[in-house]
PDB file of N, CA and C in Angstrom:
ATOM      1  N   UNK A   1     -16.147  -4.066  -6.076  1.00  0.00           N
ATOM      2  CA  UNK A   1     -15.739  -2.666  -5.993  1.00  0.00           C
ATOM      3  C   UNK A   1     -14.390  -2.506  -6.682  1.00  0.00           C
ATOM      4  N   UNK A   2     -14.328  -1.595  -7.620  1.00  0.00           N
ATOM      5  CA  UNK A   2     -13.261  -1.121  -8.296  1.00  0.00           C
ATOM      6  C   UNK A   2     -11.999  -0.250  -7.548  1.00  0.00           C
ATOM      7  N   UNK A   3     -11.068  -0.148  -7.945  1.00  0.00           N
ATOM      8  CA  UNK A   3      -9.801   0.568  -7.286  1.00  0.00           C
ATOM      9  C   UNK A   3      -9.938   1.984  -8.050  1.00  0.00           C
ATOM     10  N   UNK A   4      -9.866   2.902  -7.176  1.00  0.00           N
ATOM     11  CA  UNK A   4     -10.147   4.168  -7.654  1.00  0.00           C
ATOM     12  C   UNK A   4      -8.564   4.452  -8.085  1.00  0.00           C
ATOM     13  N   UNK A   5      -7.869   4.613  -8.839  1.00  0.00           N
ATOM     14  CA  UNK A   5      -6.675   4.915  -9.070  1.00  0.00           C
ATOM     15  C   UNK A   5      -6.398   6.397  -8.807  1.00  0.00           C
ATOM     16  N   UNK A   6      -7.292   7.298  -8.538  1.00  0.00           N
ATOM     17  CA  UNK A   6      -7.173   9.066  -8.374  1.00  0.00           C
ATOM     18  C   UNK A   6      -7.106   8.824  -6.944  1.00  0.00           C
ATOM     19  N   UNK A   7      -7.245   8.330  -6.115  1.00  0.00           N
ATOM     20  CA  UNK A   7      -6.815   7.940  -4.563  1.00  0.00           C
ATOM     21  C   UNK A   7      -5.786   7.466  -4.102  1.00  0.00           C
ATOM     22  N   UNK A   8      -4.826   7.438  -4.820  1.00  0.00           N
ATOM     23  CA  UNK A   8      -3.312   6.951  -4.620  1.00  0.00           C
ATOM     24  C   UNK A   8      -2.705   8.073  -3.617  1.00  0.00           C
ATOM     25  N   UNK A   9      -3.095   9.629  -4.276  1.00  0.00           N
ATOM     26  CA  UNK A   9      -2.446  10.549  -3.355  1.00  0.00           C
ATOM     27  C   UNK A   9      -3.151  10.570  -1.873  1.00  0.00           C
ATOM     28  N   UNK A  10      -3.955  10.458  -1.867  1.00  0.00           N
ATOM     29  CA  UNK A  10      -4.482  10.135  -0.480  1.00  0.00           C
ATOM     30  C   UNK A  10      -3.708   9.131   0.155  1.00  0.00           C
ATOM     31  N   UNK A  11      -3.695   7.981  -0.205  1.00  0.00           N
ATOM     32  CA  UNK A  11      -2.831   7.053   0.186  1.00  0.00           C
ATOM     33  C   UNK A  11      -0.992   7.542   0.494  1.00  0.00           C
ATOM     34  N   UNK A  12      -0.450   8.199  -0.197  1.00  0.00           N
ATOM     35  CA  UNK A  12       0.662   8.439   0.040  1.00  0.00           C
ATOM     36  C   UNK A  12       0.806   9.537   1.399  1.00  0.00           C
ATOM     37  N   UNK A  13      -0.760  10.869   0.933  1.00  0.00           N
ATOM     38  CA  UNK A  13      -0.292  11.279   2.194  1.00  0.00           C
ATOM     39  C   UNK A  13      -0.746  10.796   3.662  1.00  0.00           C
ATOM     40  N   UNK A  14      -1.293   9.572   3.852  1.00  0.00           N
ATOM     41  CA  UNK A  14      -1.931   8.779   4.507  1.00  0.00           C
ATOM     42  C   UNK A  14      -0.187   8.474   5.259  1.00  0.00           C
ATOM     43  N   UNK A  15      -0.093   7.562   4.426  1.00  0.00           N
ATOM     44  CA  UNK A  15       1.291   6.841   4.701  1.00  0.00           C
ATOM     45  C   UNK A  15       2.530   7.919   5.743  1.00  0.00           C
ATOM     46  N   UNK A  16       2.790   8.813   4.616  1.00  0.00           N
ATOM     47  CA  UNK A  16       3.727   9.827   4.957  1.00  0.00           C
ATOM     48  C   UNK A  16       3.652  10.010   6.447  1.00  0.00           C
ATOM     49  N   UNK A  17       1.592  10.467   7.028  1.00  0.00           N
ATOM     50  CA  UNK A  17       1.525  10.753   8.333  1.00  0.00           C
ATOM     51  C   UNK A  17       1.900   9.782   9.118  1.00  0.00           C
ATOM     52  N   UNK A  18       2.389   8.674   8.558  1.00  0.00           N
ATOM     53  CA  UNK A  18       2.415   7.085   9.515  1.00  0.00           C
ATOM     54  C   UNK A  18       3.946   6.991   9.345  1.00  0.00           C
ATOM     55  N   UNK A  19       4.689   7.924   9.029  1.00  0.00           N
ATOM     56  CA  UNK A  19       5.838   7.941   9.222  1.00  0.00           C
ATOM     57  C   UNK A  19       6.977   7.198   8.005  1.00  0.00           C
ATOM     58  N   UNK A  20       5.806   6.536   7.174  1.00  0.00           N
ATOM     59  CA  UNK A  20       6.303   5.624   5.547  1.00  0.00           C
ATOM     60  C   UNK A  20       7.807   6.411   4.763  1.00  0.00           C
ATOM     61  N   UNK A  21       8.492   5.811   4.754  1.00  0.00           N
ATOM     62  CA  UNK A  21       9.996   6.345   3.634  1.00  0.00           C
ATOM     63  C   UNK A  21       9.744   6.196   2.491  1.00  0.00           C
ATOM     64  N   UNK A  22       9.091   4.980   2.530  1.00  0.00           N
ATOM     65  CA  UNK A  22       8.887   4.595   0.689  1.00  0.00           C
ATOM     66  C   UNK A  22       7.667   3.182   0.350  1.00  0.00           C
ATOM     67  N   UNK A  23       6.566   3.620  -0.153  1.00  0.00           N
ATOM     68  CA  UNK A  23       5.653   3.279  -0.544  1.00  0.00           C
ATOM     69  C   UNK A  23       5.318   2.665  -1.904  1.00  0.00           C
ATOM     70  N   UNK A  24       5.402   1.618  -2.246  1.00  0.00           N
ATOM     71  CA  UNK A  24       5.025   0.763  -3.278  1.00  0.00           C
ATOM     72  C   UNK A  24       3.806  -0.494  -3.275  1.00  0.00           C
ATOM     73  N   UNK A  25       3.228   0.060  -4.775  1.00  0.00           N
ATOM     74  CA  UNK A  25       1.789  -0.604  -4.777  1.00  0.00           C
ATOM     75  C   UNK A  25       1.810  -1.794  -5.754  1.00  0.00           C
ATOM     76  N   UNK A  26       0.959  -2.395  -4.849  1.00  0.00           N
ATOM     77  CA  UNK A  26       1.304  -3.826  -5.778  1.00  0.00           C
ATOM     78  C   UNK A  26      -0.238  -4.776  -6.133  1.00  0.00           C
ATOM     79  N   UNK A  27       0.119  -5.813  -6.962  1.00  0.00           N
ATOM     80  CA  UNK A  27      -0.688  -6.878  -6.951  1.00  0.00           C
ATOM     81  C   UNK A  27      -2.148  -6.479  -7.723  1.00  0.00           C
ATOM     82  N   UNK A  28      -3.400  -6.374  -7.249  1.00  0.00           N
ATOM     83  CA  UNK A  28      -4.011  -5.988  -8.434  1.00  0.00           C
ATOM     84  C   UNK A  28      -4.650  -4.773  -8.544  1.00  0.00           C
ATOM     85  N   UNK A  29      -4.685  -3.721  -7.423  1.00  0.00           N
ATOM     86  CA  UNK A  29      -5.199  -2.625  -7.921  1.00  0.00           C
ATOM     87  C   UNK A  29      -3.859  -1.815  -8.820  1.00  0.00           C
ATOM     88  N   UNK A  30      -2.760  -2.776  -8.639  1.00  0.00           N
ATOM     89  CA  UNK A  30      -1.921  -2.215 -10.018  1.00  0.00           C
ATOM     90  C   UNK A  30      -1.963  -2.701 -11.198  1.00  0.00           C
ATOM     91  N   UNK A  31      -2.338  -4.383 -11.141  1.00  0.00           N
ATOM     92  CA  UNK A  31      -2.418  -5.031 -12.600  1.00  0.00           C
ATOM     93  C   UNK A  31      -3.786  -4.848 -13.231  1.00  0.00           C
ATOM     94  N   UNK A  32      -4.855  -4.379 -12.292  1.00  0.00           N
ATOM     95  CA  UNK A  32      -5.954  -4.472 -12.735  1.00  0.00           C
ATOM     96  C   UNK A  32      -7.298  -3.587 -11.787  1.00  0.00           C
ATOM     97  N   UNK A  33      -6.547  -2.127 -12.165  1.00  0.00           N
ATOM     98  CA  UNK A  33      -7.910  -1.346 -11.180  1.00  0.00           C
ATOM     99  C   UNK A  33      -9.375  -1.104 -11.631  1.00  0.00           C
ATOM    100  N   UNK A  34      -9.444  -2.089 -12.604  1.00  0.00           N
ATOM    101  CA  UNK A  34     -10.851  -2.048 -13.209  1.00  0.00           C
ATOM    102  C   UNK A  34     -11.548  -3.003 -11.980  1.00  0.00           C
ATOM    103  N   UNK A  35     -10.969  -4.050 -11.852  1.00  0.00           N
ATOM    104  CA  UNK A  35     -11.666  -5.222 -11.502  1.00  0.00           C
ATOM    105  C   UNK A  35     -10.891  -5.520  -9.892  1.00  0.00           C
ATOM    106  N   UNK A  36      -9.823  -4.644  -9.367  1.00  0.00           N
ATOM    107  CA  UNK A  36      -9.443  -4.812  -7.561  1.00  0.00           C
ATOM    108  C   UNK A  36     -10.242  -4.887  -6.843  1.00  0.00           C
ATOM    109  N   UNK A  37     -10.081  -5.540  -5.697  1.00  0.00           N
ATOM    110  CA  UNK A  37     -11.605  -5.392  -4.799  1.00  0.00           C
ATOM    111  C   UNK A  37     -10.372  -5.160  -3.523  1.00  0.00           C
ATOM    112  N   UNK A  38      -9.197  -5.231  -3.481  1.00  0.00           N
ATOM    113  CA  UNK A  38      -8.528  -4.901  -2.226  1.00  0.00           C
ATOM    114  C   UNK A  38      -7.165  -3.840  -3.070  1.00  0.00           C
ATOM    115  N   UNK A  39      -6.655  -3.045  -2.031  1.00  0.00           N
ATOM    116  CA  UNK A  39      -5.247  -2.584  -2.202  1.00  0.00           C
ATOM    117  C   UNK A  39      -3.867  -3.221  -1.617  1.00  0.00           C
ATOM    118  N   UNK A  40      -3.041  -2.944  -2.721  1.00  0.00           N
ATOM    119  CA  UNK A  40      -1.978  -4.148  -1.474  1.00  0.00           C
ATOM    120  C   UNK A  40      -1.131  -3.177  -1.490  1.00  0.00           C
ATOM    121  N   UNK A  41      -0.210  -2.653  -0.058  1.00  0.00           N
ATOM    122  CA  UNK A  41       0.743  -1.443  -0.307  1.00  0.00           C
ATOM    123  C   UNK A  41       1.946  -2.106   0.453  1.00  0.00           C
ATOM    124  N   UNK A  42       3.287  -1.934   0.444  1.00  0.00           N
ATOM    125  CA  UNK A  42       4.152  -2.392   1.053  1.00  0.00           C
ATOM    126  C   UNK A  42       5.245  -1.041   1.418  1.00  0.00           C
ATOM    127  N   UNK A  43       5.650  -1.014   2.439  1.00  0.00           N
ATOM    128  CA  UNK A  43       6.316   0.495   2.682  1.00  0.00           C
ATOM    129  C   UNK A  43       7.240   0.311   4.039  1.00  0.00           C
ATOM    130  N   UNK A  44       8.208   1.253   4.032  1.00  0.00           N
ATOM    131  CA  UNK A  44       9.272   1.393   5.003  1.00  0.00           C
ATOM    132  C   UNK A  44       9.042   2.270   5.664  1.00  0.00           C
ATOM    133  N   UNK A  45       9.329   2.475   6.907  1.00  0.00           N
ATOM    134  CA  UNK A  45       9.592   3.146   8.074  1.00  0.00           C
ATOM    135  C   UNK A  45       8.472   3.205   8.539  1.00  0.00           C
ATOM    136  N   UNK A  46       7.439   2.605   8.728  1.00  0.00           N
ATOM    137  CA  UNK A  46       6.443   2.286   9.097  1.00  0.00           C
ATOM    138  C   UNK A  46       6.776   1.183  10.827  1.00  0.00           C
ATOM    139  N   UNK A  47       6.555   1.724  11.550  1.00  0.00           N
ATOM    140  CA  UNK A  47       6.759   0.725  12.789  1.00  0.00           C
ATOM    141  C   UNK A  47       5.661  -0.191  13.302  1.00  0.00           C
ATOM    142  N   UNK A  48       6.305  -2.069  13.179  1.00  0.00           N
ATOM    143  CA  UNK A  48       5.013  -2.807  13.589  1.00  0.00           C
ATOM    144  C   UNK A  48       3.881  -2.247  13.299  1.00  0.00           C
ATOM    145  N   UNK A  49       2.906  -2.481  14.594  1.00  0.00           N
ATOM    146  CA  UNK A  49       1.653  -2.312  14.751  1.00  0.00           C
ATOM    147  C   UNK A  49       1.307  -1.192  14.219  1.00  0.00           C
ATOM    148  N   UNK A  50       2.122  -0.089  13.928  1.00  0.00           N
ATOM    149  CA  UNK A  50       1.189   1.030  13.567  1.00  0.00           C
ATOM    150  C   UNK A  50       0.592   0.744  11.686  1.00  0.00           C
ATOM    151  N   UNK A  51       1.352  -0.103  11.081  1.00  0.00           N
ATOM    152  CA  UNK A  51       1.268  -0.847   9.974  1.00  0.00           C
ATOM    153  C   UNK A  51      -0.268  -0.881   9.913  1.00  0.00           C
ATOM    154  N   UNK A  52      -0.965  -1.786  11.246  1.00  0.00           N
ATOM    155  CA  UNK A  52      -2.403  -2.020  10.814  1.00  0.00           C
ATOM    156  C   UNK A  52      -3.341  -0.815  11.365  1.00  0.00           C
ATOM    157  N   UNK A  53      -2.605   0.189  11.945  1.00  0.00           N
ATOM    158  CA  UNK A  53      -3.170   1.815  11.919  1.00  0.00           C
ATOM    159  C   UNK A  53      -3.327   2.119  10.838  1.00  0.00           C
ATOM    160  N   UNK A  54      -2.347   2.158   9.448  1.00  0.00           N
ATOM    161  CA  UNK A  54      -2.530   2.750   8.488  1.00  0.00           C
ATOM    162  C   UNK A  54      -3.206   1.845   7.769  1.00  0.00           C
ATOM    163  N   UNK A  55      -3.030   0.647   7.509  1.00  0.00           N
ATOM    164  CA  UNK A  55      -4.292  -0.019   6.824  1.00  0.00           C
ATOM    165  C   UNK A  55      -5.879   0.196   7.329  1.00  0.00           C
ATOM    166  N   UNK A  56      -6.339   0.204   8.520  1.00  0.00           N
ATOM    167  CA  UNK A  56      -7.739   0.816   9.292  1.00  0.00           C
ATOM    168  C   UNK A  56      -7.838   1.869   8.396  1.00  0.00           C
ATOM    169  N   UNK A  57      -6.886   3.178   8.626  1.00  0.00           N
ATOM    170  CA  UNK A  57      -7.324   4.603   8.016  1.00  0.00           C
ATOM    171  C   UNK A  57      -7.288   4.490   6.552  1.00  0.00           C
ATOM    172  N   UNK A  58      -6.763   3.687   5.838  1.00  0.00           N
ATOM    173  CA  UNK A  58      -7.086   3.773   4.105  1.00  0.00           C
ATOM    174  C   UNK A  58      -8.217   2.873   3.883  1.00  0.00           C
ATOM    175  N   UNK A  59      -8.488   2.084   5.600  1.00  0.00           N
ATOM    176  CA  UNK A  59      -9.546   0.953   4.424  1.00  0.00           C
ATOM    177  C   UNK A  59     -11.236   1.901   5.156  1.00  0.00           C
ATOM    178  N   UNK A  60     -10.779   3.359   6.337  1.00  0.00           N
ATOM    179  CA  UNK A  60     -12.171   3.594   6.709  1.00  0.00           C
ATOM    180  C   UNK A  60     -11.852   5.061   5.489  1.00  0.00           C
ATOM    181  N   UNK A  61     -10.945   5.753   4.978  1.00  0.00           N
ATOM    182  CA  UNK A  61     -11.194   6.687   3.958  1.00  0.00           C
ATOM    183  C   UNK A  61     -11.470   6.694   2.671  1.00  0.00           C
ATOM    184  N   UNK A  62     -10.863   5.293   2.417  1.00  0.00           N
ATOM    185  CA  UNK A  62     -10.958   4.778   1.375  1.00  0.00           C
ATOM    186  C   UNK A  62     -12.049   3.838   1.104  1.00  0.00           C
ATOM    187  N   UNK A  63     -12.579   3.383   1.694  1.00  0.00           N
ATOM    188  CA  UNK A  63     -13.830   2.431   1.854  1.00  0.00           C
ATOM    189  C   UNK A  63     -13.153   1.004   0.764  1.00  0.00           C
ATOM    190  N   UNK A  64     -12.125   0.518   0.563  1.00  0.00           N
ATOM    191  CA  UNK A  64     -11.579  -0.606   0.434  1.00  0.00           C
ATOM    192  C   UNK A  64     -10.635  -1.305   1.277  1.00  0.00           C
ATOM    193  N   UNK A  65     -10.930  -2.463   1.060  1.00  0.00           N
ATOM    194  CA  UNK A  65      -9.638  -3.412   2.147  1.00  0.00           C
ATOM    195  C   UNK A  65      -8.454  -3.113   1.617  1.00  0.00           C
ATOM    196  N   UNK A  66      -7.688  -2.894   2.743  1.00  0.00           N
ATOM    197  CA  UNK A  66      -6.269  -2.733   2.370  1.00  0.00           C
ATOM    198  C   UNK A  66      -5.210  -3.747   3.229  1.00  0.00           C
ATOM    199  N   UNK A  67      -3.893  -4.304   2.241  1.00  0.00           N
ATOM    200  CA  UNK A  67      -3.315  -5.249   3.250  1.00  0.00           C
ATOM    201  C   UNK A  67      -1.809  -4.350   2.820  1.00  0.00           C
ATOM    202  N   UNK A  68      -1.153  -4.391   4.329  1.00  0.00           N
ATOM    203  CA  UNK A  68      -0.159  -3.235   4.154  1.00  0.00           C
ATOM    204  C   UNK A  68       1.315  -4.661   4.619  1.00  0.00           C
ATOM    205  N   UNK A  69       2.083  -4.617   3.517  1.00  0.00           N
ATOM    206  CA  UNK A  69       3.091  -5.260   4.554  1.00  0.00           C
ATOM    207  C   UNK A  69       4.658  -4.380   4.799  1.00  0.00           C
ATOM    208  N   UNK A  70       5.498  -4.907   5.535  1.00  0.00           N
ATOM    209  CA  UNK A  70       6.371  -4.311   5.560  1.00  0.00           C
ATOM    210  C   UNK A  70       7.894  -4.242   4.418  1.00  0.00           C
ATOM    211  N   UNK A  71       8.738  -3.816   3.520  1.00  0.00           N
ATOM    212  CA  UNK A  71       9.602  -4.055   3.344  1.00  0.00           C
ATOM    213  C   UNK A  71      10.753  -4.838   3.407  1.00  0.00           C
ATOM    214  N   UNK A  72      10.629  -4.364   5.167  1.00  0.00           N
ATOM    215  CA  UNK A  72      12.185  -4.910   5.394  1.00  0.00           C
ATOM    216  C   UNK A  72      11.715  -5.893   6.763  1.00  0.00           C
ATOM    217  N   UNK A  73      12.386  -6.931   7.191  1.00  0.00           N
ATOM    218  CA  UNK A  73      13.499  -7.618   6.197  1.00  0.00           C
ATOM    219  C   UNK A  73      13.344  -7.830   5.116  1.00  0.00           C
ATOM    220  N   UNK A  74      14.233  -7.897   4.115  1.00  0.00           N
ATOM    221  CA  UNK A  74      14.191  -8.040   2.584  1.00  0.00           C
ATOM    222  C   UNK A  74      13.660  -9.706   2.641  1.00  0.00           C
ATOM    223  N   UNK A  75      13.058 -10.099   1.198  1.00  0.00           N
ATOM    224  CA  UNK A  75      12.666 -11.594   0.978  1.00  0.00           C
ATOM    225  C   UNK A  75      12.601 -11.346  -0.272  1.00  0.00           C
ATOM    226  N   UNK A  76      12.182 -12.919  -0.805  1.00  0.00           N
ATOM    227  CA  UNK A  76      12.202 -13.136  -2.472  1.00  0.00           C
ATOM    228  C   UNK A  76      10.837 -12.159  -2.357  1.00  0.00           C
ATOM    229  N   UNK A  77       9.512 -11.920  -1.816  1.00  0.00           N
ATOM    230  CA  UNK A  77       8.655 -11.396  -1.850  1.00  0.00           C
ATOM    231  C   UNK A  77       8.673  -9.347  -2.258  1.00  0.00           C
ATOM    232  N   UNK A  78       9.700  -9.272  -1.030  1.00  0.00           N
ATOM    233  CA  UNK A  78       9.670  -7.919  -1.244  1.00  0.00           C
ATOM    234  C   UNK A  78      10.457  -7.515  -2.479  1.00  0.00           C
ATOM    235  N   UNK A  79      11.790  -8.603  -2.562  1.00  0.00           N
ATOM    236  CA  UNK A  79      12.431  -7.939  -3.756  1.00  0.00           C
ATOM    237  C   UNK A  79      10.872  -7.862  -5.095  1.00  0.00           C
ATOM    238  N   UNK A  80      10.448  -8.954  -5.008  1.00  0.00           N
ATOM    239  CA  UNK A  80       9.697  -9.235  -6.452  1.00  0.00           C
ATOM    240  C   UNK A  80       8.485  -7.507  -6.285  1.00  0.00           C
ATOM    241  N   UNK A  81       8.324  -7.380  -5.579  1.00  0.00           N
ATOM    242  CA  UNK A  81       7.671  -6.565  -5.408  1.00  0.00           C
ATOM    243  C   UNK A  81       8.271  -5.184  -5.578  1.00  0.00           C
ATOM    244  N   UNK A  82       9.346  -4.976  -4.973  1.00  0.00           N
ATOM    245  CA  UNK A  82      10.113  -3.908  -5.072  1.00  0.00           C
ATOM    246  C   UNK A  82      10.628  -3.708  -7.245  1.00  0.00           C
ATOM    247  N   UNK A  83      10.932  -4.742  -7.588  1.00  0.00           N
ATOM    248  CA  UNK A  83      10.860  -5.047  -9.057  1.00  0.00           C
ATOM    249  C   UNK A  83       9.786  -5.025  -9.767  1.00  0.00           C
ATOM    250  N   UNK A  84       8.433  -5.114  -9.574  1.00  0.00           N
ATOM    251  CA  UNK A  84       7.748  -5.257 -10.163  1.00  0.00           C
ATOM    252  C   UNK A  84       6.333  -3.870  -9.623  1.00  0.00           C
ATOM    253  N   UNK A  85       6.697  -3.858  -8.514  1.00  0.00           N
ATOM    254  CA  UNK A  85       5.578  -2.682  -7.853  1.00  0.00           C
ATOM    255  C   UNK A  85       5.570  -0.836  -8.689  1.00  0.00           C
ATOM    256  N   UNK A  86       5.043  -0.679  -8.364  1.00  0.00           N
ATOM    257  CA  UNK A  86       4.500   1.049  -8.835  1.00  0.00           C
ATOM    258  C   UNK A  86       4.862   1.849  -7.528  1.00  0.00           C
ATOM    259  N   UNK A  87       6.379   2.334  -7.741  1.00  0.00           N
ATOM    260  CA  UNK A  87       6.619   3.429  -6.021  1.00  0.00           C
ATOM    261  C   UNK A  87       6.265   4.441  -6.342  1.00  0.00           C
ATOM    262  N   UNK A  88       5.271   4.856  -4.985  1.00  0.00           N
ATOM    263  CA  UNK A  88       4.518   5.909  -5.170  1.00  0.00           C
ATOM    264  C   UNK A  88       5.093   7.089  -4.227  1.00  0.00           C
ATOM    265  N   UNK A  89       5.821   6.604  -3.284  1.00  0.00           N
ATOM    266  CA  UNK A  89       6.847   7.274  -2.307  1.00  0.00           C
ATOM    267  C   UNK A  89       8.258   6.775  -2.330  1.00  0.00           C
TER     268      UNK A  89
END
């Protein structure tokens, strides 16, 4: 299954309702939405557990797996991501 790239805004206002500051997409439905079979999103102000609330609701509206992580604390991960990701919020 392909990454629909016209579903991003869904995703942001997905996020937004989950309380998200700032939303960045990563890994391969950014390097490669021909051929993604998951979404990877990483975002702030998102609290714990509700994290895998908003992954459930993009992966039952979206009908793809989604893996959501958090921002902060900062790591070599998030920076690389924060450098290299597509912010969509």
């Amino acid at each position: 299954m392909a990454f629909d790239p016209n579903k991003i805004d869904r995703i942001v206002q997905l996020a937004r309702a989950y309380g998200a500051t700032r939303v960045i997409l990563f890994g391969s439905a950014l390097d490669a939405p021909q051929t993604a079979r998951d979404i990877d999103i990483a975002c702030d102000g998102v609290p714990g557990w509700k994290l895998f609330e908003l992954a459930a609701k993009i992966e039952d509206e979206l009908e793809i797996p989604s893996d959501i992580i958090p921002l902060t604390p900062a790591s070599r991960f998030t920076q690389s991501i924060e450098k290299r990701g597509k912010i969509l919020l």
